[in-house]
C-alpha atoms as a PDB file:
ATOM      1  CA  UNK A   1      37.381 110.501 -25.241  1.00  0.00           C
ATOM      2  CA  UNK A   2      33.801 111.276 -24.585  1.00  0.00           C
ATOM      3  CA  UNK A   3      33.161 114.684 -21.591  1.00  0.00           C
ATOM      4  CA  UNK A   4      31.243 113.149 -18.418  1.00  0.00           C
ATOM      5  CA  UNK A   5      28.429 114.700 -16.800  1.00  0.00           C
ATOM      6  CA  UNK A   6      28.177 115.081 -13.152  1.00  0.00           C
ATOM      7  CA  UNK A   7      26.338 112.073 -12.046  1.00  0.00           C
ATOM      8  CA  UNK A   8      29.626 109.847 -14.248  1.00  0.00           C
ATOM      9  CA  UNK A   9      32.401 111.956 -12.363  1.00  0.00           C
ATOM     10  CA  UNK A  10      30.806 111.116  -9.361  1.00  0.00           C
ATOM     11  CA  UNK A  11      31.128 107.158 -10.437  1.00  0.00           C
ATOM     12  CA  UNK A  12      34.360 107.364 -11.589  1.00  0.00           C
ATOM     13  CA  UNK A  13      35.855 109.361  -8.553  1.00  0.00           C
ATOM     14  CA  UNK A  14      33.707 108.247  -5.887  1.00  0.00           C
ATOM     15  CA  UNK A  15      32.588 111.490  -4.315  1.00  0.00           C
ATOM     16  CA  UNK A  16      29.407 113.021  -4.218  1.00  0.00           C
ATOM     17  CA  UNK A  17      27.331 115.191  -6.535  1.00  0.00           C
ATOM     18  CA  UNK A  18      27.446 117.729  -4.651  1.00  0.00           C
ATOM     19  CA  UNK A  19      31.816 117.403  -4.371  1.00  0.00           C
ATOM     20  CA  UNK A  20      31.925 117.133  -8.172  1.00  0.00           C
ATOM     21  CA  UNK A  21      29.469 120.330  -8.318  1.00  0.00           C
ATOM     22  CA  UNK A  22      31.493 122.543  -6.653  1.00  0.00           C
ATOM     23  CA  UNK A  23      34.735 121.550  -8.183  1.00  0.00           C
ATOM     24  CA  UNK A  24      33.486 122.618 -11.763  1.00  0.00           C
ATOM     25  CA  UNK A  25      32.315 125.692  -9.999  1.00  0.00           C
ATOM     26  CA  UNK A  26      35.932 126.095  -9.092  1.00  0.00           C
ATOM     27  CA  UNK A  27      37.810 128.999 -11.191  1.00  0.00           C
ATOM     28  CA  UNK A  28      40.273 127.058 -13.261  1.00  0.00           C
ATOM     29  CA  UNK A  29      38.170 123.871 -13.552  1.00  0.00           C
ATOM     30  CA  UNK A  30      38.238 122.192 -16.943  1.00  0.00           C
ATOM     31  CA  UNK A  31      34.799 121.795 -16.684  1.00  0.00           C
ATOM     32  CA  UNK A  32      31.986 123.592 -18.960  1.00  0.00           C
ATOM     33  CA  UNK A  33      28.443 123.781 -19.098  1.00  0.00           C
ATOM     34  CA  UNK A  34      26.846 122.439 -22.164  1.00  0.00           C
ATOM     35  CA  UNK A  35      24.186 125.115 -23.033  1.00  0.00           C
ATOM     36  CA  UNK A  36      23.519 128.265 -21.618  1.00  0.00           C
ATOM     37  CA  UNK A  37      21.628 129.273 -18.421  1.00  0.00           C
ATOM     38  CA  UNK A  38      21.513 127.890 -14.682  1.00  0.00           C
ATOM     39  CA  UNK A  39      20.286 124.774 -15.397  1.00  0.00           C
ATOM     40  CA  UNK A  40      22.974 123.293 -18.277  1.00  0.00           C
ATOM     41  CA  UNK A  41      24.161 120.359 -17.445  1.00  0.00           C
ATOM     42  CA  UNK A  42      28.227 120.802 -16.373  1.00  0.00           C
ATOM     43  CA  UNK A  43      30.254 118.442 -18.291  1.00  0.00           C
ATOM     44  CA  UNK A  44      33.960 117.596 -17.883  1.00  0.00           C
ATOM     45  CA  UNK A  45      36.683 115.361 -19.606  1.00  0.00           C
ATOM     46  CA  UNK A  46      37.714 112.883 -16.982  1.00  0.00           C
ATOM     47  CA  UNK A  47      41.357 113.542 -17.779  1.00  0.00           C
ATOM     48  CA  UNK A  48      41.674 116.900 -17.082  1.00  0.00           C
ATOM     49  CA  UNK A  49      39.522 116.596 -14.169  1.00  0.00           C
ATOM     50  CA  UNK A  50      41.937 114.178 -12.448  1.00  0.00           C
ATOM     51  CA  UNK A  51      44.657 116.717 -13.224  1.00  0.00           C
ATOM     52  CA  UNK A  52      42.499 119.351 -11.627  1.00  0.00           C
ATOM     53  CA  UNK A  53      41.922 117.616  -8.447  1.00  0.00           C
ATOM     54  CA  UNK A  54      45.765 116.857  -8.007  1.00  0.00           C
ATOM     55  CA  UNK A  55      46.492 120.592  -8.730  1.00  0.00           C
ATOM     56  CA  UNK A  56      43.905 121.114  -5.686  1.00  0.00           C
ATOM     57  CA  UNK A  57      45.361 119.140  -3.653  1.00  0.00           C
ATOM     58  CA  UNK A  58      49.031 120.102  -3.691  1.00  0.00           C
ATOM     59  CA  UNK A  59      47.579 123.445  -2.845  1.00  0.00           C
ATOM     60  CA  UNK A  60      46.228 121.704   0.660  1.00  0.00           C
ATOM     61  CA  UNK A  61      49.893 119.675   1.263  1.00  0.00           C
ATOM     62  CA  UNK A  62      51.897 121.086   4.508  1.00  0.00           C
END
């Protein structure tokens, strides 16, 4: 399986750049930058992203 960049998660989840941004900005996101410095692209495996957004959300449940 092949790490997606920003503009892919925001395909595949349908939610913004922006949305998918501050998720891997998130402590405890699976995502990574690929490089060094501000403007590295953040990249993410899908899987573990979609387990990451579920942990998120339980935290938001009543």
């Amino acid at each position: 399986m092949q790490a997606l960049t920003v503009n892919e998660l925001s395909d595949k989840f349908s939610m913004s750049r922006n949305q998918i941004i501050e998720i891997c900005k998130t402590k405890g996101s699976p995502a990574f930058k690929k490089g060094v410095g501000k403007t590295s692209p953040w990249l993410c495996f899908p899987d573990k992203f979609e387990i990451f957004l579920k942990q998120l959300s339980e935290k938001y449940k009543g």
